[in-house]
C-alpha atoms as a PDB file:
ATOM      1  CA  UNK A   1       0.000   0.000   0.000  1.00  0.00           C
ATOM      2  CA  UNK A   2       2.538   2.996  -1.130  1.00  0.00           C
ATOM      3  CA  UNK A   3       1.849   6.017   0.791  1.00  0.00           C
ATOM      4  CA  UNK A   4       3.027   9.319  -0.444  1.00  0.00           C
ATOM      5  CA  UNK A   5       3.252  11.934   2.788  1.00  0.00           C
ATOM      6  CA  UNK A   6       2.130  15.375   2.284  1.00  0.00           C
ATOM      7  CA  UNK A   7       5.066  18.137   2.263  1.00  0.00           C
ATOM      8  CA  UNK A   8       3.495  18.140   6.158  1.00  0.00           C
ATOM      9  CA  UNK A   9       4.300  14.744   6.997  1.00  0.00           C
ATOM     10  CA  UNK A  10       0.840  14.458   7.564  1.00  0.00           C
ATOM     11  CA  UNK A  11      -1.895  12.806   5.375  1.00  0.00           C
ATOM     12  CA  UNK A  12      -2.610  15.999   4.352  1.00  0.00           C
ATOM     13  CA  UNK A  13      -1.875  16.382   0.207  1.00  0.00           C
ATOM     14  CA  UNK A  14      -1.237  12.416   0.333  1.00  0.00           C
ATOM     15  CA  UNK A  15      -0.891   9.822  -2.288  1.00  0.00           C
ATOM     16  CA  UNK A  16      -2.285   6.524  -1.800  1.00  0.00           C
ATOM     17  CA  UNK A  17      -2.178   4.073  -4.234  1.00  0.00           C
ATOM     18  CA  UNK A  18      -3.477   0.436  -4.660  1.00  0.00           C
ATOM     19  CA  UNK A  19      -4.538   0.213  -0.663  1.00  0.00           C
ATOM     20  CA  UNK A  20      -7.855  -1.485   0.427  1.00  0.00           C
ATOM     21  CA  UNK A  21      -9.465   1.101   2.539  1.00  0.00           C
ATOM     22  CA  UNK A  22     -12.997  -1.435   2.440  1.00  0.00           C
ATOM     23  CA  UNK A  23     -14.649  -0.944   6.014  1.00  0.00           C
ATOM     24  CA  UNK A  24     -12.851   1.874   7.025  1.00  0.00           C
ATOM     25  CA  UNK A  25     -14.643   4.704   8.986  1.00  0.00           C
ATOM     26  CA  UNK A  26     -14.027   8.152   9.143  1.00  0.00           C
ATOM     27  CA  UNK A  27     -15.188  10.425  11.974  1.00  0.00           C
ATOM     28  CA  UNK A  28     -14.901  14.353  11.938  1.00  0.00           C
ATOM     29  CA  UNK A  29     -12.182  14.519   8.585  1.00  0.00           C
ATOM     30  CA  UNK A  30     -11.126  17.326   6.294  1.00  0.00           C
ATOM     31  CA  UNK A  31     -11.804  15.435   3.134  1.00  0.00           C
ATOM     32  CA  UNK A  32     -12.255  18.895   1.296  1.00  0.00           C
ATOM     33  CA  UNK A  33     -10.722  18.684  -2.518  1.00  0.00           C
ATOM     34  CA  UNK A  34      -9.938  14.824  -2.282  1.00  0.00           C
ATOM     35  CA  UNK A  35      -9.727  13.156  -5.131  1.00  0.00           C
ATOM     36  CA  UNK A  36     -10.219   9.252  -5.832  1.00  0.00           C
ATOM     37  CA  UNK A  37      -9.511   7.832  -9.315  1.00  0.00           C
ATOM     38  CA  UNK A  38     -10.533   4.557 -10.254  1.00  0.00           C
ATOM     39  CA  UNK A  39     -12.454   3.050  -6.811  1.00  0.00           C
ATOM     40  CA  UNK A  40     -14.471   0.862  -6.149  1.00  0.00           C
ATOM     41  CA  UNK A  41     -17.656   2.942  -3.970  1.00  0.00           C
ATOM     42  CA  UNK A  42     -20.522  -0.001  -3.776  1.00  0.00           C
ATOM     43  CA  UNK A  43     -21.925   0.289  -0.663  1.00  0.00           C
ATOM     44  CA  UNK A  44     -20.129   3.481   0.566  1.00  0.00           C
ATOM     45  CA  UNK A  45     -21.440   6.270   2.767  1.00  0.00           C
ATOM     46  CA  UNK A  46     -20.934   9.655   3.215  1.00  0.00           C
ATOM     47  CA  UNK A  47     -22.823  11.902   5.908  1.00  0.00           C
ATOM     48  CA  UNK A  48     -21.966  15.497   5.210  1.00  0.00           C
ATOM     49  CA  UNK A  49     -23.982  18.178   6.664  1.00  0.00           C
ATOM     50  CA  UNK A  50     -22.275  21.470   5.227  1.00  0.00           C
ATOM     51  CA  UNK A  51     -22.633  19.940   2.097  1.00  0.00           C
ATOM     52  CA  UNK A  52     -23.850  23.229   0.241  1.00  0.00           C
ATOM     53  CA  UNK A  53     -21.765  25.807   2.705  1.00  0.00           C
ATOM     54  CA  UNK A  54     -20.000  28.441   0.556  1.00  0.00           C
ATOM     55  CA  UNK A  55     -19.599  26.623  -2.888  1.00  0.00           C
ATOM     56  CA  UNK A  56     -19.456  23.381  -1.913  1.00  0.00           C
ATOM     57  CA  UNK A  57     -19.879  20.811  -4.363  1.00  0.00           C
ATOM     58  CA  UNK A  58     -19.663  16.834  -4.374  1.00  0.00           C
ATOM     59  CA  UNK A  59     -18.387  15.475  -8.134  1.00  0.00           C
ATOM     60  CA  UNK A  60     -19.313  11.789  -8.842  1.00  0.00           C
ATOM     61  CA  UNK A  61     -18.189  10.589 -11.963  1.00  0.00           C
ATOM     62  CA  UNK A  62     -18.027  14.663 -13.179  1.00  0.00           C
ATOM     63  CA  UNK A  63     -21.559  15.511 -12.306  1.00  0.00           C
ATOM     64  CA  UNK A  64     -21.888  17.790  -9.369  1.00  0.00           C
ATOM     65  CA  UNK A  65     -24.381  15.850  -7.200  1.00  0.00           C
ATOM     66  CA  UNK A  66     -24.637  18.236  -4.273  1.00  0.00           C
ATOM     67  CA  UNK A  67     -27.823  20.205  -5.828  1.00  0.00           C
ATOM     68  CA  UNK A  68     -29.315  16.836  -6.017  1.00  0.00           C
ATOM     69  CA  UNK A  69     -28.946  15.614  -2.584  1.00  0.00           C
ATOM     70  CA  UNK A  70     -30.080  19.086  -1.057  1.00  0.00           C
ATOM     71  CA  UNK A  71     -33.588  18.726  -3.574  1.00  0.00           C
ATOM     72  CA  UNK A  72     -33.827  15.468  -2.229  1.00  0.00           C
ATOM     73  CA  UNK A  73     -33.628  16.412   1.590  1.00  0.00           C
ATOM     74  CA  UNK A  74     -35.880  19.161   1.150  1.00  0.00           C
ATOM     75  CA  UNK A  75     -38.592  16.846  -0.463  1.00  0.00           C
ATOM     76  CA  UNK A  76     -38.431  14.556   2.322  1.00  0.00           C
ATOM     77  CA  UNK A  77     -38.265  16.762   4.837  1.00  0.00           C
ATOM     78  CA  UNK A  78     -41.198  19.506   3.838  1.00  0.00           C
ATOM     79  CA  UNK A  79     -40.106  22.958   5.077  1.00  0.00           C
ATOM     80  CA  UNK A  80     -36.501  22.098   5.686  1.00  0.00           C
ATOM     81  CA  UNK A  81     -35.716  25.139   2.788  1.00  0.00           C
ATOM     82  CA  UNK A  82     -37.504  27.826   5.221  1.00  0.00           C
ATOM     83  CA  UNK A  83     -33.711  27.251   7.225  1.00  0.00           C
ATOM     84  CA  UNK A  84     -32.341  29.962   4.681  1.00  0.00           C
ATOM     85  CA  UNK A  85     -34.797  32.411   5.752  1.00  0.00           C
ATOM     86  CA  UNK A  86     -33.837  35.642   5.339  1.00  0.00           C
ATOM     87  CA  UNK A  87     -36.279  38.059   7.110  1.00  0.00           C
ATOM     88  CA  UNK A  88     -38.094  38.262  10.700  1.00  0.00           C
ATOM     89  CA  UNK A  89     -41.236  36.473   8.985  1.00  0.00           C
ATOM     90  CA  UNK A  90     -40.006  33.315   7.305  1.00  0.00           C
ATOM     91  CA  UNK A  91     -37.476  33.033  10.456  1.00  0.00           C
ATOM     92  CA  UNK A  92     -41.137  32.499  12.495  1.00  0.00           C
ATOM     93  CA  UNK A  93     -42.673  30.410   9.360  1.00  0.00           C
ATOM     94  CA  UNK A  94     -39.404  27.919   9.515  1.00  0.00           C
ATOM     95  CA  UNK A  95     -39.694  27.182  13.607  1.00  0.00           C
ATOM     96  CA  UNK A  96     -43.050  26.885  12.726  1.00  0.00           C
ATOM     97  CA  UNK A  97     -42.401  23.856  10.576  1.00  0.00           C
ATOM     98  CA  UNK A  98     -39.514  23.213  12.751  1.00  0.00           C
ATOM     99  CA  UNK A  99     -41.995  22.516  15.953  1.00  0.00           C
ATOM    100  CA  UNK A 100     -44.675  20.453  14.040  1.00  0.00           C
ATOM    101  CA  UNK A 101     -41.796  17.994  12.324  1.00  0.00           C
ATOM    102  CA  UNK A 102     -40.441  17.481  16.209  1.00  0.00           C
ATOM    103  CA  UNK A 103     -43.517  16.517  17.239  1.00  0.00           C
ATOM    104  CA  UNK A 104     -44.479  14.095  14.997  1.00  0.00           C
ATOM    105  CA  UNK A 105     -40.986  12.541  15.998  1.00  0.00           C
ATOM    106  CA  UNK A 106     -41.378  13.227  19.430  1.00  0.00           C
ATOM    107  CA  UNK A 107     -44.676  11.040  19.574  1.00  0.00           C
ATOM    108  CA  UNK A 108     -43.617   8.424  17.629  1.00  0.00           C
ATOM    109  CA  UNK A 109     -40.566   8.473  20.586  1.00  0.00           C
ATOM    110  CA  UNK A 110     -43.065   8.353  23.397  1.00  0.00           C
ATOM    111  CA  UNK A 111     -44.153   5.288  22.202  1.00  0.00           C
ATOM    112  CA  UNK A 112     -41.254   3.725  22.896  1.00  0.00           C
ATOM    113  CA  UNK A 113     -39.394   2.436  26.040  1.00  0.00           C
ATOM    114  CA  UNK A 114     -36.719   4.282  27.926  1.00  0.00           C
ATOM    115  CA  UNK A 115     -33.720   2.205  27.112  1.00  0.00           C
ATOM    116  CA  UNK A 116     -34.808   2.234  23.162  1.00  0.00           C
ATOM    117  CA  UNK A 117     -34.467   6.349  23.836  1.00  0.00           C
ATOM    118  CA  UNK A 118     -31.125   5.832  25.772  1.00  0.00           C
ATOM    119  CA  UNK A 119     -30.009   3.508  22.732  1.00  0.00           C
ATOM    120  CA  UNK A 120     -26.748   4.378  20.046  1.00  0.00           C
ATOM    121  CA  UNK A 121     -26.844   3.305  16.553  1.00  0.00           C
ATOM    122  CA  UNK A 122     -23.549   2.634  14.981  1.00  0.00           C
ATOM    123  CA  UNK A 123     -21.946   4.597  18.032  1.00  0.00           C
ATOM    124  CA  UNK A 124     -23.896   7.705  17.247  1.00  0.00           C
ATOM    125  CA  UNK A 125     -26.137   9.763  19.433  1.00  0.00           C
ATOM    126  CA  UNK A 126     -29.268   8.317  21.053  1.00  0.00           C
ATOM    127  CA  UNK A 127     -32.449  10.199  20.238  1.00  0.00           C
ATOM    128  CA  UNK A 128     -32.187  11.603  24.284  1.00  0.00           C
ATOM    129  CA  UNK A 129     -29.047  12.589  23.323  1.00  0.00           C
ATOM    130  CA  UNK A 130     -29.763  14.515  20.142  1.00  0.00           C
ATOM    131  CA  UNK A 131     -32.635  16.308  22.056  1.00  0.00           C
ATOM    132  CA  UNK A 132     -29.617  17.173  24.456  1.00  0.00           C
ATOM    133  CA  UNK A 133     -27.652  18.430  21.694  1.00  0.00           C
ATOM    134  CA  UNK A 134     -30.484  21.160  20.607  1.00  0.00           C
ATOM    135  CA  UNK A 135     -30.664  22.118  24.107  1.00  0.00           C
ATOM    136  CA  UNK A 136     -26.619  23.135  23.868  1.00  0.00           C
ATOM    137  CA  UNK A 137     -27.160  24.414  20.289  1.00  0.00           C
ATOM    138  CA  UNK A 138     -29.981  27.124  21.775  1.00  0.00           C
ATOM    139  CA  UNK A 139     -28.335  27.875  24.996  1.00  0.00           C
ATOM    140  CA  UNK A 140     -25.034  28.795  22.142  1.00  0.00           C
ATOM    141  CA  UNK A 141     -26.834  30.700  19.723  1.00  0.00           C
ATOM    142  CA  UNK A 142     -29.490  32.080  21.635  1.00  0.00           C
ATOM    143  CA  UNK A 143     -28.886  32.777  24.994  1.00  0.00           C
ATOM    144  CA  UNK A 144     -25.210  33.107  24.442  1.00  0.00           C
ATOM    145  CA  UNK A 145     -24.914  34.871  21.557  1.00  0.00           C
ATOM    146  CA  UNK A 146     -28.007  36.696  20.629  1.00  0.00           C
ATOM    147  CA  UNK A 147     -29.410  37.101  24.359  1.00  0.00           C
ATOM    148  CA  UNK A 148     -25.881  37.957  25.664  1.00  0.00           C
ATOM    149  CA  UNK A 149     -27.076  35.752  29.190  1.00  0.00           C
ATOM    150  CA  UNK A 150     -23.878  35.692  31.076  1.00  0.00           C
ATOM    151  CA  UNK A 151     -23.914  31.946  31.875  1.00  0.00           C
ATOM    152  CA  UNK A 152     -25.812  30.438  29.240  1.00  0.00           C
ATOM    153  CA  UNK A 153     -25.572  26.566  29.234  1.00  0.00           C
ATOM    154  CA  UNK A 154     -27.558  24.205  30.988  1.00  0.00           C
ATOM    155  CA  UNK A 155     -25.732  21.353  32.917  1.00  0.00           C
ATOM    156  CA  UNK A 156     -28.288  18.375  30.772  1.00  0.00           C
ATOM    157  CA  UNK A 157     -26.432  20.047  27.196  1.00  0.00           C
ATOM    158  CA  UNK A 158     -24.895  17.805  25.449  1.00  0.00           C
ATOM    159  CA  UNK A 159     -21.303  18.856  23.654  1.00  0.00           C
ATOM    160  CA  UNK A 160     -19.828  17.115  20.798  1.00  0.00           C
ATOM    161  CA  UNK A 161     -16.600  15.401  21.980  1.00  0.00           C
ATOM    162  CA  UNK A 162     -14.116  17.814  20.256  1.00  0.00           C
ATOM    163  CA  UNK A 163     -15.411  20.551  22.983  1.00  0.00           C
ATOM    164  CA  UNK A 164     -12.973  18.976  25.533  1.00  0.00           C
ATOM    165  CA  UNK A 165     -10.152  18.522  22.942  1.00  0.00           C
ATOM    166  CA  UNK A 166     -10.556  21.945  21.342  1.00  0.00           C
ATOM    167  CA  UNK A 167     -10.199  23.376  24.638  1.00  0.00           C
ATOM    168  CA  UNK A 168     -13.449  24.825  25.552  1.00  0.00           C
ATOM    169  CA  UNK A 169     -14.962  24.259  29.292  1.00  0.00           C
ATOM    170  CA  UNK A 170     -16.883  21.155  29.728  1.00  0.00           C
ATOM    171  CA  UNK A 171     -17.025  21.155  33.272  1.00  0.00           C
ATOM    172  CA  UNK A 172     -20.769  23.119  33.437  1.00  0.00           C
ATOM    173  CA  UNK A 173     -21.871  20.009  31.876  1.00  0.00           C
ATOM    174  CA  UNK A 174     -23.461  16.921  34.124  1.00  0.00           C
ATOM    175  CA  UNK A 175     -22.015  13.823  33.013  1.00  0.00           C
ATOM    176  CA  UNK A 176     -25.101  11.402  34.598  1.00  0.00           C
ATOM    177  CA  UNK A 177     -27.692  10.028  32.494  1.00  0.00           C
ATOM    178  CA  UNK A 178     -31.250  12.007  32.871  1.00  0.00           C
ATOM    179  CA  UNK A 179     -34.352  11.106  32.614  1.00  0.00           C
ATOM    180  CA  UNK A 180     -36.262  10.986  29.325  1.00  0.00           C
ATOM    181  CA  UNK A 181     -38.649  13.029  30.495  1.00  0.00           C
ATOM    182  CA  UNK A 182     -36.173  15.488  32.105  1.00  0.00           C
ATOM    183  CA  UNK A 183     -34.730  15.742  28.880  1.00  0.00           C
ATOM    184  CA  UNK A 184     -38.430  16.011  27.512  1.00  0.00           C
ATOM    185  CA  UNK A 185     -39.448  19.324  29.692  1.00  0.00           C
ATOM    186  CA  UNK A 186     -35.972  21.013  29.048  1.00  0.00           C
ATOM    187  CA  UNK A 187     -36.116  20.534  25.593  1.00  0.00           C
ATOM    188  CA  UNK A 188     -39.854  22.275  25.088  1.00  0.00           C
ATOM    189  CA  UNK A 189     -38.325  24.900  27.779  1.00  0.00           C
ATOM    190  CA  UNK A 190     -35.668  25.999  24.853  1.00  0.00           C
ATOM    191  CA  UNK A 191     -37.876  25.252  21.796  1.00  0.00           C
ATOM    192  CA  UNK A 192     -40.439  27.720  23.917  1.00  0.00           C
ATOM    193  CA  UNK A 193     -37.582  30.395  23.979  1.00  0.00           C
ATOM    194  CA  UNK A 194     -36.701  30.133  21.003  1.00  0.00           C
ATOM    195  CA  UNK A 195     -40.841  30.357  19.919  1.00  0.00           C
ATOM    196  CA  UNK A 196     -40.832  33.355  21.991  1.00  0.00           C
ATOM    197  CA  UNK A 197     -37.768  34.955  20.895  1.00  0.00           C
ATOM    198  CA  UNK A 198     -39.503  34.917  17.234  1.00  0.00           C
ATOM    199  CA  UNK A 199     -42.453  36.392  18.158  1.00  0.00           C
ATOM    200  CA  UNK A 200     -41.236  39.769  18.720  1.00  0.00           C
ATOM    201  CA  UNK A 201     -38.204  40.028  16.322  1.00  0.00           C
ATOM    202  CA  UNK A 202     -38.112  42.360  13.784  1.00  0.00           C
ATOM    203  CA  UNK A 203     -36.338  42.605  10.362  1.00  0.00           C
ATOM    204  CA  UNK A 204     -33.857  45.265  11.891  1.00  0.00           C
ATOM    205  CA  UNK A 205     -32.676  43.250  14.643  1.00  0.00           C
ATOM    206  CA  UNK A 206     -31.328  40.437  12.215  1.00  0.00           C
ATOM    207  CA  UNK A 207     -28.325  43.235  11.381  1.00  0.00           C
ATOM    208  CA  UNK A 208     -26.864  43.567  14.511  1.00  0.00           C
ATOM    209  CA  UNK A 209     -23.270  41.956  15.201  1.00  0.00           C
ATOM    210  CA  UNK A 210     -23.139  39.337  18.320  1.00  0.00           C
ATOM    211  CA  UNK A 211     -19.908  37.350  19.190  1.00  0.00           C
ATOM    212  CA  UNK A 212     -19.227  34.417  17.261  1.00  0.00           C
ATOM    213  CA  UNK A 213     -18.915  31.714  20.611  1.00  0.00           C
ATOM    214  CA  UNK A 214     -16.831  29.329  18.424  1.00  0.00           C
ATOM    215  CA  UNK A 215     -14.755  32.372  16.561  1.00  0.00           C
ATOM    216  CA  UNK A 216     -14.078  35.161  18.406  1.00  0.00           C
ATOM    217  CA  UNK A 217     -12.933  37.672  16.824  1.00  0.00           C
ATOM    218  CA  UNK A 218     -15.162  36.933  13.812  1.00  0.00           C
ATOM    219  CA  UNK A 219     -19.101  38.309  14.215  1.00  0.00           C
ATOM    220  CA  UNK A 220     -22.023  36.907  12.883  1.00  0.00           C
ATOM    221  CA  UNK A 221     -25.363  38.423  12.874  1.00  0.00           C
ATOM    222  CA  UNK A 222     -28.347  37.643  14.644  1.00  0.00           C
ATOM    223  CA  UNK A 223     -29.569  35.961  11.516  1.00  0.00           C
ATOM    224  CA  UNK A 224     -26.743  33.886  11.187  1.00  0.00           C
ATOM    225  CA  UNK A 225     -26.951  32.720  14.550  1.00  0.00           C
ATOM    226  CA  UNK A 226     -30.775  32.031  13.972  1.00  0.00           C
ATOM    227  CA  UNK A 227     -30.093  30.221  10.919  1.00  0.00           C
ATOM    228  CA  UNK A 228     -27.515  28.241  12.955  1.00  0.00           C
ATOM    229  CA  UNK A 229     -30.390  26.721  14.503  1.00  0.00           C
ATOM    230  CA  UNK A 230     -32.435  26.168  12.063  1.00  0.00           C
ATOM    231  CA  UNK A 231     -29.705  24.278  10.496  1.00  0.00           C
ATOM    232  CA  UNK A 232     -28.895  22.079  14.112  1.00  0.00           C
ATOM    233  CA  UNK A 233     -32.394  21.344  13.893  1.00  0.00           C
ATOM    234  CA  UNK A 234     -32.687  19.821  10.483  1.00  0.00           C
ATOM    235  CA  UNK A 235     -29.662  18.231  10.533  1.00  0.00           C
ATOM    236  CA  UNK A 236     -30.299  16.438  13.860  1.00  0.00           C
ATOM    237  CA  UNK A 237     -33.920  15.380  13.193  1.00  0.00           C
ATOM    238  CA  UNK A 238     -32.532  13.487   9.831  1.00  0.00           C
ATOM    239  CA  UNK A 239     -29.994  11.588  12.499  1.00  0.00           C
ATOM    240  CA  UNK A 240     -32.779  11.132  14.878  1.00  0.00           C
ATOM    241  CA  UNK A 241     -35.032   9.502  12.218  1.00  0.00           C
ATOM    242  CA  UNK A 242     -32.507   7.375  10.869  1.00  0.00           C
ATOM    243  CA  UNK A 243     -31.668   6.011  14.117  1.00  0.00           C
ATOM    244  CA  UNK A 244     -35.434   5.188  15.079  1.00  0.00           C
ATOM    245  CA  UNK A 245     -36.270   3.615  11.833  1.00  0.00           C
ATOM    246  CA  UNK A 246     -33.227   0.943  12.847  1.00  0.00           C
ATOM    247  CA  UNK A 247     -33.486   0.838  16.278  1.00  0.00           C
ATOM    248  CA  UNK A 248     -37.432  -0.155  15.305  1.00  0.00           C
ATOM    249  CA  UNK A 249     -36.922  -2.243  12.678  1.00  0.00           C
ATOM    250  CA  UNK A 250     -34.456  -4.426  14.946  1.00  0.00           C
END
């Protein structure tokens, strides 16, 4: 399996050439601007969220598929569009949607026992998890950074691992396991501030700089942040989905 270093040292810019790579799993990669000539794909799977940012673009066999995966998400998922929302109005018409899509899954989860709830797929997130997740995405966007709330995380959050290992301050997070229905009244708590926060927002607000949490240094808007959200919210009600439809088929 020759291996060809990057001028780094690192994988980065590598060459690899006639190597079996079948099974392998990637977690949290910079795969930007690789190229593979000549694979074999049957079976593969890629799970890339920020698919579209910028100009992103995904080239399979020179046709850009990106556009095609994004129409295909926002046909199964009806509304999922309205996160690009780009005034006070559609920002209220996409949690809108937002809400009535979490509820369907939410009462398709109450129909199911604890443990199935406290359950990982393929070591991802359980669905008690996720909801923990959007909990820690609202307290960041919105209470931190649009709301400006001095202390804005709740212990139950849930961080992604790479919080630790980039350095940020896990230790305002609890580390037991809560209650489903804990998890239940603190996530309707932050979908209800969010509701609220909508209801009263006005096109001119959307302008105003707030502190990136993740960049300081570097600004976004209160849209951005809202949109932030929105996206969180998509993205982890696909995972949440796809992990119920396996953990209830099995």
């Amino acid at each position: 399996m020759p291996i060809e270093n990057g001028p780094d040292g690192s994988l980065r810019g590598a060459r690899i050439t006639d190597a079996s790579l079948r099974g392998a799993r990637f977690e949290r990669c910079d795969l930007s601007d690789v190229v593979l000539r000549a694979v074999h794909v049957d079976g593969a799977e890629i799970d890339a969220p920020w698919l579209l940012e910028g100009e992103g673009s995904l080239v399979v066999n020179g046709i850009d598929v990106a556009p095609f995966v994004e129409a295909e998400l926002n046909r199964r998922f009806p509304g999922r569009h309205l996160r690009r929302a780009a005034d006070a109005d559609q920002l209220r018409a996409a949690w809108a949607v937002l809400e009535e899509a979490w509820a369907l899954a939410m009462t398709r989860a109450d129909a199911l026992p604890e443990d199935t709830l406290n359950a990982s797929v393929d070591g991802e997130w359980s669905f008690a998890q996720t909801l923990r997740h959007l909990v820690l995405a609202t307290d960041v966007w919105l209470r931190g950074a649009v709301l400006e709330i001095a202390d804005p995380y709740h212990p139950l959050g849930m961080p992604h691992a790479e919080y630790a290992t980039d350095g940020y301050d896990t230790s305002v997070f609890d580390d037991r396991t809560p209650t489903f229905a804990e998890v239940r009244r603190l996530r309707a708590d932050r979908q209800a501030m969010v509701r609220d926060h909508l209801a009263t927002l006005t096109d001119a607000e959307l302008a105003v700089p707030r502190d990136n949490p993740w960049a300081p240094g570097h600004p976004e808007t209160t849209l951005a942040c809202l949109r932030t959200i929105l996206e969180e919210e998509w993205e982890h009600l696909r995972f949440a989905l796809r992990d119920l439809d396996q953990l209830t088929a099995s």
